[in-house]
PDB file of N, CA and C in Angstrom:
ATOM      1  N   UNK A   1     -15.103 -29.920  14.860  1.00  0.00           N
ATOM      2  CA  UNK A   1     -14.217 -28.773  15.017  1.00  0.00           C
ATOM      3  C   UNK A   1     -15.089 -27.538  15.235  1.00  0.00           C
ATOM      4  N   UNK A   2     -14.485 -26.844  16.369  1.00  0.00           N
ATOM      5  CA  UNK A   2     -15.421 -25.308  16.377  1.00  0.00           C
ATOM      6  C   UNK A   2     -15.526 -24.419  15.508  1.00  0.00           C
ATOM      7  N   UNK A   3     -16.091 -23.506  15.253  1.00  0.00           N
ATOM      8  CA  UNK A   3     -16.201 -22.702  14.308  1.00  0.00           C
ATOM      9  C   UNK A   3     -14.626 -21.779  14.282  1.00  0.00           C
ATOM     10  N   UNK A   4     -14.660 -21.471  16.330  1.00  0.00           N
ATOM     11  CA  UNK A   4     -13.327 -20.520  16.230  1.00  0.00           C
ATOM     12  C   UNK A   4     -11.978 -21.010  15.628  1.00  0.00           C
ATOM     13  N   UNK A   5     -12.098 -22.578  16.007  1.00  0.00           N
ATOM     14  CA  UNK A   5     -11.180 -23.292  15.790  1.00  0.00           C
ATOM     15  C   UNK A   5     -10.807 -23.272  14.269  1.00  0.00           C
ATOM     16  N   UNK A   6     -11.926 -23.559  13.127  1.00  0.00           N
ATOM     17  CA  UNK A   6     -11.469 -23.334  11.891  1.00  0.00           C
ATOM     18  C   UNK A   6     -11.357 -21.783  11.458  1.00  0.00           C
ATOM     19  N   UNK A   7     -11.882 -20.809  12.045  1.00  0.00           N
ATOM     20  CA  UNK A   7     -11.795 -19.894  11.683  1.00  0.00           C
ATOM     21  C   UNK A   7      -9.866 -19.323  12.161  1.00  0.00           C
ATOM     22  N   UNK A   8      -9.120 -19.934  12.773  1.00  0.00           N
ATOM     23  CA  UNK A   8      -8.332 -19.875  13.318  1.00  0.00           C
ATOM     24  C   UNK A   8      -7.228 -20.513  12.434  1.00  0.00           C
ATOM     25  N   UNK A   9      -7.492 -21.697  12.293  1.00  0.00           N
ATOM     26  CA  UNK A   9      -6.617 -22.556  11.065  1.00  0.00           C
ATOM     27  C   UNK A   9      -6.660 -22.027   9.918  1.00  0.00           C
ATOM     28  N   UNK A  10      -7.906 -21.200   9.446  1.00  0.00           N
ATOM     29  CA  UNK A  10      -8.245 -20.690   7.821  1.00  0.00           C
ATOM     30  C   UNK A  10      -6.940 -19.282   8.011  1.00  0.00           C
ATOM     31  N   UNK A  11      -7.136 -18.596   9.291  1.00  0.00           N
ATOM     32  CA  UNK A  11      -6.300 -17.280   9.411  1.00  0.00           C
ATOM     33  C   UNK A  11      -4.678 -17.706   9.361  1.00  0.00           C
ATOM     34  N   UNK A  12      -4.631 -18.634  10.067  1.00  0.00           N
ATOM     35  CA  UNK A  12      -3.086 -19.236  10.370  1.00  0.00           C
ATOM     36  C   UNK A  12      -2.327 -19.390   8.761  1.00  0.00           C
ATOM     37  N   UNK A  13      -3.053 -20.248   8.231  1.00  0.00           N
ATOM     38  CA  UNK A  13      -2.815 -20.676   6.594  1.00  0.00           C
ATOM     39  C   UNK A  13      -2.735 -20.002   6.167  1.00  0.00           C
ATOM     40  N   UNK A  14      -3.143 -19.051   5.938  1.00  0.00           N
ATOM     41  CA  UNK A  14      -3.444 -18.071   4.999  1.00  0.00           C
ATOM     42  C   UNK A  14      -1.925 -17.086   5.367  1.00  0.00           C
ATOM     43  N   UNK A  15      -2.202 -16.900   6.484  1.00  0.00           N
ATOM     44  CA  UNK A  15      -1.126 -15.730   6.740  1.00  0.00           C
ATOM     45  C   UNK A  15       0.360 -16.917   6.172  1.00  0.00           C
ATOM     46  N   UNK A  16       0.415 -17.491   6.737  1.00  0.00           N
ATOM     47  CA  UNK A  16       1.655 -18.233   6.130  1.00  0.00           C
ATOM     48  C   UNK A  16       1.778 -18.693   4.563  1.00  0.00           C
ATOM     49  N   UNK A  17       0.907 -18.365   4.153  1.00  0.00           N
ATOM     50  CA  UNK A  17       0.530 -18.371   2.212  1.00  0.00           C
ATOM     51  C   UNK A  17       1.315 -16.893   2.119  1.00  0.00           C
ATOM     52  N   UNK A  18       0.545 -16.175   3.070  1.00  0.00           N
ATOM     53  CA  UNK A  18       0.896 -14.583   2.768  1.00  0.00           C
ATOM     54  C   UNK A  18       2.744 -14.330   2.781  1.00  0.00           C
ATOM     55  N   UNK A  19       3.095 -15.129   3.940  1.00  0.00           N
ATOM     56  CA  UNK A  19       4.536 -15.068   4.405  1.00  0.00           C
ATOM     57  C   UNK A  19       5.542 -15.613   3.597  1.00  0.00           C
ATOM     58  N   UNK A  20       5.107 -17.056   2.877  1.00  0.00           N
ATOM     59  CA  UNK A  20       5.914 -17.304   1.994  1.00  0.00           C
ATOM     60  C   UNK A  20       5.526 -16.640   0.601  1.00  0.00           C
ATOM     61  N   UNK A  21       4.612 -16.148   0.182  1.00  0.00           N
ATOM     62  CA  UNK A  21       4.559 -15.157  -0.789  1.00  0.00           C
ATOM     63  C   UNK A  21       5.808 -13.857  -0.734  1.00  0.00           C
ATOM     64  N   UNK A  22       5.681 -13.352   0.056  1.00  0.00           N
ATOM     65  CA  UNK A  22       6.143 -12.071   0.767  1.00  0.00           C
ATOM     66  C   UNK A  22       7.743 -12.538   0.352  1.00  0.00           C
ATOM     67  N   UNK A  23       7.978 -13.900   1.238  1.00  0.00           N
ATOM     68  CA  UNK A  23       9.282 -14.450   0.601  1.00  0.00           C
ATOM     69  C   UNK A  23       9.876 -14.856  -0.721  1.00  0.00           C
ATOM     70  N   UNK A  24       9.031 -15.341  -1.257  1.00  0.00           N
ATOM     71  CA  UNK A  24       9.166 -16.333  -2.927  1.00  0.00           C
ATOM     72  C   UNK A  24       9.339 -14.085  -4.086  1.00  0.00           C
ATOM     73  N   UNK A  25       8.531 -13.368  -3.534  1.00  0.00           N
ATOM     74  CA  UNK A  25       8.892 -12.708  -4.085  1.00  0.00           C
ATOM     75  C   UNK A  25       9.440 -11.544  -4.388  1.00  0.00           C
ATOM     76  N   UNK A  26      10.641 -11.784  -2.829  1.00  0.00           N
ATOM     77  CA  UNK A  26      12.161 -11.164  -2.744  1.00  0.00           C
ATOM     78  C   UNK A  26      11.127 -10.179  -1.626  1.00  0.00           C
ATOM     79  N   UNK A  27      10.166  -9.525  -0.862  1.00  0.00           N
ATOM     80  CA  UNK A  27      10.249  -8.722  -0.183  1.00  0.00           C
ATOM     81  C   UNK A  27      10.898  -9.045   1.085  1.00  0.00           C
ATOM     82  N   UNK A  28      11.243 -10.179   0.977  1.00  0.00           N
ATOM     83  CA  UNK A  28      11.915  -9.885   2.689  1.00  0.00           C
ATOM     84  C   UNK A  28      13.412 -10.235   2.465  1.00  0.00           C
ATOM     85  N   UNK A  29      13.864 -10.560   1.177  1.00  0.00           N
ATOM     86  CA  UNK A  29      15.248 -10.595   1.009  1.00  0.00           C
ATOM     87  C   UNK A  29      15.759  -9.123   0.039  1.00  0.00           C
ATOM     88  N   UNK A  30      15.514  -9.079  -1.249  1.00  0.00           N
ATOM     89  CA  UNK A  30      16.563  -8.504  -1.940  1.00  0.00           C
ATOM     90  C   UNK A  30      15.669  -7.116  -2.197  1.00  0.00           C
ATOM     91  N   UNK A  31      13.972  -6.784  -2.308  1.00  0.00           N
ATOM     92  CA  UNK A  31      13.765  -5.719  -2.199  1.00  0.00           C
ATOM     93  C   UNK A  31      12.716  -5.772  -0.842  1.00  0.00           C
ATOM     94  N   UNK A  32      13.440  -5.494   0.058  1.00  0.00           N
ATOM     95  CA  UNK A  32      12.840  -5.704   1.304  1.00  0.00           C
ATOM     96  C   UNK A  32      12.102  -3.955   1.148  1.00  0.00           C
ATOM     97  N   UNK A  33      13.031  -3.106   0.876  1.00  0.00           N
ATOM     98  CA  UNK A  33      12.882  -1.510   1.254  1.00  0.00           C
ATOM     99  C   UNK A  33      10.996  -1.309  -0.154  1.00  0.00           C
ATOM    100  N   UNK A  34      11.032  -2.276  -0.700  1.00  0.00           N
ATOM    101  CA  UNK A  34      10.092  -1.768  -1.639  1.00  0.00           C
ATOM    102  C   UNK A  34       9.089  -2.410  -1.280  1.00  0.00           C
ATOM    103  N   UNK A  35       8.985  -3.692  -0.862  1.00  0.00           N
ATOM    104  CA  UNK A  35       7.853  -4.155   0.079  1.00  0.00           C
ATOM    105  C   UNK A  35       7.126  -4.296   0.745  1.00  0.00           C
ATOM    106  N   UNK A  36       7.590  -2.768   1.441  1.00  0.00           N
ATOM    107  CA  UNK A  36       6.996  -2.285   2.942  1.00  0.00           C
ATOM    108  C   UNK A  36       5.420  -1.929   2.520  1.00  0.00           C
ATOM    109  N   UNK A  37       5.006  -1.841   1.426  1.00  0.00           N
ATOM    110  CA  UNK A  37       3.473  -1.853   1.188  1.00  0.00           C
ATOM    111  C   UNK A  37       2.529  -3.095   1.404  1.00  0.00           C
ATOM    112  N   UNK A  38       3.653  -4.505   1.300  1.00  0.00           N
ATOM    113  CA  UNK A  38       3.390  -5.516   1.335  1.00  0.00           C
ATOM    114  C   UNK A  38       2.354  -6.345   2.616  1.00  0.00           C
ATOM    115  N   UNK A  39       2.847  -5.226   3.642  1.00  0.00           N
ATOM    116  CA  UNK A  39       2.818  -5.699   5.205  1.00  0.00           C
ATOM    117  C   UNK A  39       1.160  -5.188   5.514  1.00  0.00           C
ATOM    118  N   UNK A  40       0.541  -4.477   4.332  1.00  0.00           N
ATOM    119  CA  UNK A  40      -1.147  -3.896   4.960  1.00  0.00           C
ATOM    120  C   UNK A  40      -1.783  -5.682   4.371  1.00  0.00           C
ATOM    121  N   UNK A  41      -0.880  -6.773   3.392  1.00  0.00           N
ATOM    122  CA  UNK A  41      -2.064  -7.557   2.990  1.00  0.00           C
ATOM    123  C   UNK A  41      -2.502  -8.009   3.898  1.00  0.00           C
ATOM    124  N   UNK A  42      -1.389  -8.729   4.904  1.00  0.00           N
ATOM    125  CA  UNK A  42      -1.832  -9.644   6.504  1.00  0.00           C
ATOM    126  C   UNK A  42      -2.938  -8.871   7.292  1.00  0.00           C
ATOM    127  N   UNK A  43      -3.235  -7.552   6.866  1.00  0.00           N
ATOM    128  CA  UNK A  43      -3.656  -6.906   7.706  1.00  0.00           C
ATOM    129  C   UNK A  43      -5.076  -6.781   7.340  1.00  0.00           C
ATOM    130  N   UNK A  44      -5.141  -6.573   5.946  1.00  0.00           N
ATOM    131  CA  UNK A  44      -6.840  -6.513   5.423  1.00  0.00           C
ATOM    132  C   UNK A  44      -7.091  -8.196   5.499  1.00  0.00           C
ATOM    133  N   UNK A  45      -6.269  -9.185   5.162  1.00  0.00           N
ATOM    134  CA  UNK A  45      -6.583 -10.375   5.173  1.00  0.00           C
ATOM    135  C   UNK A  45      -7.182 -10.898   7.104  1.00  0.00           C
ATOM    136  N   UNK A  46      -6.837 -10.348   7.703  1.00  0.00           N
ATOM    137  CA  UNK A  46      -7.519 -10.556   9.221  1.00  0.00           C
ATOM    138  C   UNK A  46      -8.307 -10.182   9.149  1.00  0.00           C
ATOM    139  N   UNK A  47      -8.656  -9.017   8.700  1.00  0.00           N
ATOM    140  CA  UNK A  47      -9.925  -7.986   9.070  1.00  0.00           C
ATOM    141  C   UNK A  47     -10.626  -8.583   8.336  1.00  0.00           C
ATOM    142  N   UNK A  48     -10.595  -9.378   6.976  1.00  0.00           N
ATOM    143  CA  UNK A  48     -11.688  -9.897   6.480  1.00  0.00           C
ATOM    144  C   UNK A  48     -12.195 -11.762   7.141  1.00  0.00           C
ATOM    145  N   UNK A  49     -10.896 -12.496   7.601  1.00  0.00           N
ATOM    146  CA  UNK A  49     -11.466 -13.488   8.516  1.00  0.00           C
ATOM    147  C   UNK A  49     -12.137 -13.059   9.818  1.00  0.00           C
ATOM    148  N   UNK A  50     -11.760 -12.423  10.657  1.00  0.00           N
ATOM    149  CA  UNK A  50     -12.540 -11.992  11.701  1.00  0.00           C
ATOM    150  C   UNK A  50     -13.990 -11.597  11.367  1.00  0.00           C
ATOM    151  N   UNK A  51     -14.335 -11.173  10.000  1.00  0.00           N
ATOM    152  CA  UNK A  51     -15.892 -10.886  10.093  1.00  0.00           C
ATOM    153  C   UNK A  51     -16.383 -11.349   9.462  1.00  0.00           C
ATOM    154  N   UNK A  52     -15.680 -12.760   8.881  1.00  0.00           N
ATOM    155  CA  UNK A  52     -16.331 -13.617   8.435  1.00  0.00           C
ATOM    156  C   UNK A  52     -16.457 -14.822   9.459  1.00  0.00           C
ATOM    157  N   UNK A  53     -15.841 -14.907  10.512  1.00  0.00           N
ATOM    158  CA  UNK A  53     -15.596 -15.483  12.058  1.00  0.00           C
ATOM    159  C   UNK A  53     -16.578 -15.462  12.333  1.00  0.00           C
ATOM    160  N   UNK A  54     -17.123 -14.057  13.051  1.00  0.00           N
ATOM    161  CA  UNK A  54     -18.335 -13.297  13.767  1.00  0.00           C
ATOM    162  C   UNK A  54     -19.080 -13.771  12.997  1.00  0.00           C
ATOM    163  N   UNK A  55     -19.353 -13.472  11.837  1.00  0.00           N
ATOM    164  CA  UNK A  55     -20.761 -13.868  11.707  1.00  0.00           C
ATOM    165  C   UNK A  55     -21.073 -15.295  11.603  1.00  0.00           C
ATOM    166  N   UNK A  56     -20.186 -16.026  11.384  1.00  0.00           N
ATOM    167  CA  UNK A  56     -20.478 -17.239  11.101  1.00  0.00           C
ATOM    168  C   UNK A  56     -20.862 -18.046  12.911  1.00  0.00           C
ATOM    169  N   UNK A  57     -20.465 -17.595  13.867  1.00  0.00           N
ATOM    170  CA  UNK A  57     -20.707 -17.781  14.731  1.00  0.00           C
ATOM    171  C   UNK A  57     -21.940 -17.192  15.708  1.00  0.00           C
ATOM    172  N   UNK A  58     -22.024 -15.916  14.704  1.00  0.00           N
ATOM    173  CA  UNK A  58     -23.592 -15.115  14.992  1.00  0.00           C
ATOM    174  C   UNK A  58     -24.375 -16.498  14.405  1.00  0.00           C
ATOM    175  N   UNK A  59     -24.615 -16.681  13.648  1.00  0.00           N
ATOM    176  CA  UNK A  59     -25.511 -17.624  12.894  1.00  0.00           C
ATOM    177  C   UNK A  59     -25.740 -18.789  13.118  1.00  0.00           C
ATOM    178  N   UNK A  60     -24.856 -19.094  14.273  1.00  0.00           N
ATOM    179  CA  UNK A  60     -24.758 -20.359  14.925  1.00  0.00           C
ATOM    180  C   UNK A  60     -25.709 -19.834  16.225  1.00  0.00           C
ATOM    181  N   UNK A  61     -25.516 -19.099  16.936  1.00  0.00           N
ATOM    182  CA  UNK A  61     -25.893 -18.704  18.162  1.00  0.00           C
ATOM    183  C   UNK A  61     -27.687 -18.890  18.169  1.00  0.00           C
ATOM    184  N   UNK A  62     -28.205 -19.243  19.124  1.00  0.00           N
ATOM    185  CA  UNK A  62     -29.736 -19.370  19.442  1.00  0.00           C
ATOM    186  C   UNK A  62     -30.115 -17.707  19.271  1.00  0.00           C
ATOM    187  N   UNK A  63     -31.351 -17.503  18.188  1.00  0.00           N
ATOM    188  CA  UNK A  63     -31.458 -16.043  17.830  1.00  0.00           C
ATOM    189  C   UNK A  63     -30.436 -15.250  17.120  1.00  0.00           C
ATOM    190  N   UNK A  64     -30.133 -15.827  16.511  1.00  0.00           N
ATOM    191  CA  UNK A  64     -28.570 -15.426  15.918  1.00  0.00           C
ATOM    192  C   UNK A  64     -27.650 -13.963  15.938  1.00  0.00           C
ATOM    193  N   UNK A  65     -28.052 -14.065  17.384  1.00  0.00           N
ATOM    194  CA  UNK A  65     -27.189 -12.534  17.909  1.00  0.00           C
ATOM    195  C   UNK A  65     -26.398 -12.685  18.601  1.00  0.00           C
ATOM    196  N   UNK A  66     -25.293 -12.157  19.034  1.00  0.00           N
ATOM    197  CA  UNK A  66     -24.299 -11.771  19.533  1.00  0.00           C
ATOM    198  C   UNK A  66     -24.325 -10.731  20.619  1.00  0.00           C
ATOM    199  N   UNK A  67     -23.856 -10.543  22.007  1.00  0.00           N
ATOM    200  CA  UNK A  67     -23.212  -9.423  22.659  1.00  0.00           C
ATOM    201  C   UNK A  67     -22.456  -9.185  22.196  1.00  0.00           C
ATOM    202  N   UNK A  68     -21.695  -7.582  22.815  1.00  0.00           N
ATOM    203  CA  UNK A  68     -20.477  -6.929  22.173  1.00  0.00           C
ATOM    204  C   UNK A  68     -19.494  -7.940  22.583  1.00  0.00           C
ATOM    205  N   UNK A  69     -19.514  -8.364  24.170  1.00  0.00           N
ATOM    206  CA  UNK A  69     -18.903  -9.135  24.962  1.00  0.00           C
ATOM    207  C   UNK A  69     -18.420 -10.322  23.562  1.00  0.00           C
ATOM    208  N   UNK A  70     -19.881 -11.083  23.652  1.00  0.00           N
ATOM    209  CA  UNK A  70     -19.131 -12.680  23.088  1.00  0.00           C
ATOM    210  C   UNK A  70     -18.555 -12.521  21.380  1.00  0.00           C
ATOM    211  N   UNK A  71     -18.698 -10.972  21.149  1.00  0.00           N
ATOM    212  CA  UNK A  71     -18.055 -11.274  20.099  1.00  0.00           C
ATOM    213  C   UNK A  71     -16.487 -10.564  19.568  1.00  0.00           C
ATOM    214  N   UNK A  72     -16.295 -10.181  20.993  1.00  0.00           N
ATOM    215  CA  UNK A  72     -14.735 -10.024  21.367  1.00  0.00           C
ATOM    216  C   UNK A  72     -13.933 -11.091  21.804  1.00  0.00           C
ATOM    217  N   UNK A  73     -15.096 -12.027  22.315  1.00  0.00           N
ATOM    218  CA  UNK A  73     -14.581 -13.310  23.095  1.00  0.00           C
ATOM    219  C   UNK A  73     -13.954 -14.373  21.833  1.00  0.00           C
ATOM    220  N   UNK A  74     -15.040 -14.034  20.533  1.00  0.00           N
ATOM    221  CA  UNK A  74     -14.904 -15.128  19.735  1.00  0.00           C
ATOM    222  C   UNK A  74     -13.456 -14.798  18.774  1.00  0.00           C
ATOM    223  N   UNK A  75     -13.544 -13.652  19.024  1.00  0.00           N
ATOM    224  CA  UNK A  75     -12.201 -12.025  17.876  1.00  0.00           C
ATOM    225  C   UNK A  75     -11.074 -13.123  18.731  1.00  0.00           C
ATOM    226  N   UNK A  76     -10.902 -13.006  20.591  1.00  0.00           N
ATOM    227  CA  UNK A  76      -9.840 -13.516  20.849  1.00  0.00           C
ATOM    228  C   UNK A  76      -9.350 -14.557  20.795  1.00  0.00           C
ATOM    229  N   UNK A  77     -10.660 -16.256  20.957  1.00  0.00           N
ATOM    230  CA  UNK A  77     -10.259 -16.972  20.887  1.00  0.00           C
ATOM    231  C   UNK A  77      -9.660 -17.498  19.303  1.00  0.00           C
ATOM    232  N   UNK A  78     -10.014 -16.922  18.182  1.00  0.00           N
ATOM    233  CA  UNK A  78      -9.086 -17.059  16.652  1.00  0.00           C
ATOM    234  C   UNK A  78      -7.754 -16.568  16.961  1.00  0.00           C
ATOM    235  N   UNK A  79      -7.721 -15.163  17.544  1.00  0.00           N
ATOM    236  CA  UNK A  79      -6.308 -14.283  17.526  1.00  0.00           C
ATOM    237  C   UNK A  79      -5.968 -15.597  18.360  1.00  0.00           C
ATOM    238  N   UNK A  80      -6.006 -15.973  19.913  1.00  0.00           N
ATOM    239  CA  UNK A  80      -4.857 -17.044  20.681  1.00  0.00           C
ATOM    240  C   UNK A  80      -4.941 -18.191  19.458  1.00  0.00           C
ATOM    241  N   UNK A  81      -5.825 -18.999  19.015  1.00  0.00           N
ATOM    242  CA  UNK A  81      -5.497 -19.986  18.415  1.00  0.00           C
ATOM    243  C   UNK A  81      -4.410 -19.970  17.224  1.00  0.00           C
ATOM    244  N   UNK A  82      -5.008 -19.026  16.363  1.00  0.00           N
ATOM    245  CA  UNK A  82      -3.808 -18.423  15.229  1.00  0.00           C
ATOM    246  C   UNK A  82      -2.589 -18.172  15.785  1.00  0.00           C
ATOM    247  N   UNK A  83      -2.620 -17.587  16.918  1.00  0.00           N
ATOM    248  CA  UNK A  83      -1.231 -17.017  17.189  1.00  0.00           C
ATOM    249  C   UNK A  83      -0.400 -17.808  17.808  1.00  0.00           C
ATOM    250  N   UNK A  84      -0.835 -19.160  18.351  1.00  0.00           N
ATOM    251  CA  UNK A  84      -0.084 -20.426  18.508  1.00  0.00           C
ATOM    252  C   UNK A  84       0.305 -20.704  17.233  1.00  0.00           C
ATOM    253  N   UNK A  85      -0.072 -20.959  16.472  1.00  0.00           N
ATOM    254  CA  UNK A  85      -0.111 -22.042  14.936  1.00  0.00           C
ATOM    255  C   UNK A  85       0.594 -21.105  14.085  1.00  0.00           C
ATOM    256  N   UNK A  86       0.657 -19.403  14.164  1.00  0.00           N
ATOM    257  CA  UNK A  86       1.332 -18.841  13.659  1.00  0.00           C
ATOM    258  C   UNK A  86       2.671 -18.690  14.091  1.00  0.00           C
ATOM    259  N   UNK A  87       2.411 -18.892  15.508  1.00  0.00           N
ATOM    260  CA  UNK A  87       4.071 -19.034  16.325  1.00  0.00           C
ATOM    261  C   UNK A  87       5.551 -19.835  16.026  1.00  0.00           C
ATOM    262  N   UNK A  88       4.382 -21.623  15.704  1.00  0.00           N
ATOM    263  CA  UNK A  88       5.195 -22.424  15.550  1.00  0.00           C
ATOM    264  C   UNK A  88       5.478 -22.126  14.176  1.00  0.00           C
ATOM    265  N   UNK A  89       4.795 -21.313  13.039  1.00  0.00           N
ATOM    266  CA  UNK A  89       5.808 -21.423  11.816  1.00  0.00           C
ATOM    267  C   UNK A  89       6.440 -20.056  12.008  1.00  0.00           C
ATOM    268  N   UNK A  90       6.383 -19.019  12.750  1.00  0.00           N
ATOM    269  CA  UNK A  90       7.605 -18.157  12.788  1.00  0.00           C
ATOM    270  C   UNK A  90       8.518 -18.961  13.147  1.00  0.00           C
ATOM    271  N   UNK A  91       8.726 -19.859  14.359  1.00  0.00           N
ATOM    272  CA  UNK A  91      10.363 -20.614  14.345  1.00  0.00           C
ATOM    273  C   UNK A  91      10.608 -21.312  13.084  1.00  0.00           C
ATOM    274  N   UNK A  92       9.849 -21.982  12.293  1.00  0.00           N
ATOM    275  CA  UNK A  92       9.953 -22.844  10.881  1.00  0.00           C
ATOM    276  C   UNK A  92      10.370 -21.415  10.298  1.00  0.00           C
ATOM    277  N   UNK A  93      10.164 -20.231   9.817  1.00  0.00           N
ATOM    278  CA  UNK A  93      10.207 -19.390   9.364  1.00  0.00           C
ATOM    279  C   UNK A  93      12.169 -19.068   9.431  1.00  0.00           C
ATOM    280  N   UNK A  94      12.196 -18.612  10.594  1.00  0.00           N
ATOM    281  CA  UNK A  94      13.319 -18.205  10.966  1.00  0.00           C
ATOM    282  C   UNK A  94      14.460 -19.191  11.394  1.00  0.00           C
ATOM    283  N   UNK A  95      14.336 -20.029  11.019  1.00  0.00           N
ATOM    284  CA  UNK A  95      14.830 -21.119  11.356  1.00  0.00           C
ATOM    285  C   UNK A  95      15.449 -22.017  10.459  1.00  0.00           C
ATOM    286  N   UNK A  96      14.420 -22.096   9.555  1.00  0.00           N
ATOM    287  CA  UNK A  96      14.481 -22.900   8.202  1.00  0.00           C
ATOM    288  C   UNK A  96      14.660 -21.862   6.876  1.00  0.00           C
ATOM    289  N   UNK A  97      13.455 -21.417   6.743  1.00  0.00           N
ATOM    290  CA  UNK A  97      13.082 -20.893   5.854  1.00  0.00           C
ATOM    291  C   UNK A  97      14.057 -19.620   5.434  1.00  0.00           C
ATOM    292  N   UNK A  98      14.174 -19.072   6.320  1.00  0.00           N
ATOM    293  CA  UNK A  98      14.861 -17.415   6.027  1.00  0.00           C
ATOM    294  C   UNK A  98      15.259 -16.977   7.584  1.00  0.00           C
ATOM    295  N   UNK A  99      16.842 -17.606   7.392  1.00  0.00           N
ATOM    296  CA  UNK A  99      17.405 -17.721   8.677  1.00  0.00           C
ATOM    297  C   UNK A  99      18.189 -16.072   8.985  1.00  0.00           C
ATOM    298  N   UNK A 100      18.425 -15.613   7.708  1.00  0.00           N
ATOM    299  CA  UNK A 100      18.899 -14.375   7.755  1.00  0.00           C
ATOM    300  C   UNK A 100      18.166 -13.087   7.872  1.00  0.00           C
ATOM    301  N   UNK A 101      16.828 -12.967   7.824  1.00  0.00           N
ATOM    302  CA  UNK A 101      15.629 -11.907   7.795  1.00  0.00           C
ATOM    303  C   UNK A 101      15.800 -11.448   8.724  1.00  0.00           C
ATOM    304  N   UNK A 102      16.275 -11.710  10.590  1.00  0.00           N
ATOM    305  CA  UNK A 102      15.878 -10.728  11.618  1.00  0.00           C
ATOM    306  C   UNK A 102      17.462  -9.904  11.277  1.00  0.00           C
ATOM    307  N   UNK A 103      18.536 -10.622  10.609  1.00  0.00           N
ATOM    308  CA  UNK A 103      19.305  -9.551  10.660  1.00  0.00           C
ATOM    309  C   UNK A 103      19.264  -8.063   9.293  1.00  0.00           C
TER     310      UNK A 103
END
């Protein structure tokens, strides 16, 4: 497995740990309005896989450096992979899980 590739599955999981958290403890049902602080965790939680991504893929690399280039390349290929794998559980999400949330 590639590095982006697990670094991609570790982000995916996680955010969906984050999502059913978010759920199990009423912010997206009964105190949705008090939760709205809730929505920076997904957000520091990326920012800390992505640079733990990079480097782990710096360290792989011959000379273990990076261009700015390949390490936007490596930022996107986690964001597309995650954002497939995060896709298919937004429909599980909205679907199953908490069919009433977009209203």
């Amino acid at each position: 497995m590639s590095t982006t590739l697990l670094y991609a599955l570790i982000m995916a999981v996680g955010q969906i740990v984050i999502t059913l958290l978010s759920y199990f403890l009423g912010y997206q049902t009964d105190k949705i309005n008090q939760g709205a602080w809730f929505g920076f965790v997904p957000l520091l939680y990326s920012i800390g896989v992505y640079i733990m991504a990079i480097r782990a893929v710096r360290e792989e690399a011959p000379g273990q450096c990076l261009s700015y280039g390949q390490g936007v390349a490596t930022g996107a290929k986690i964001a597309f992979y995650a954002g497939i794998l995060g896709g298919i559980y937004a429909y599980i999400q909205f679907t199953w899980v908490n069919p009433q949330f977009p209203e």
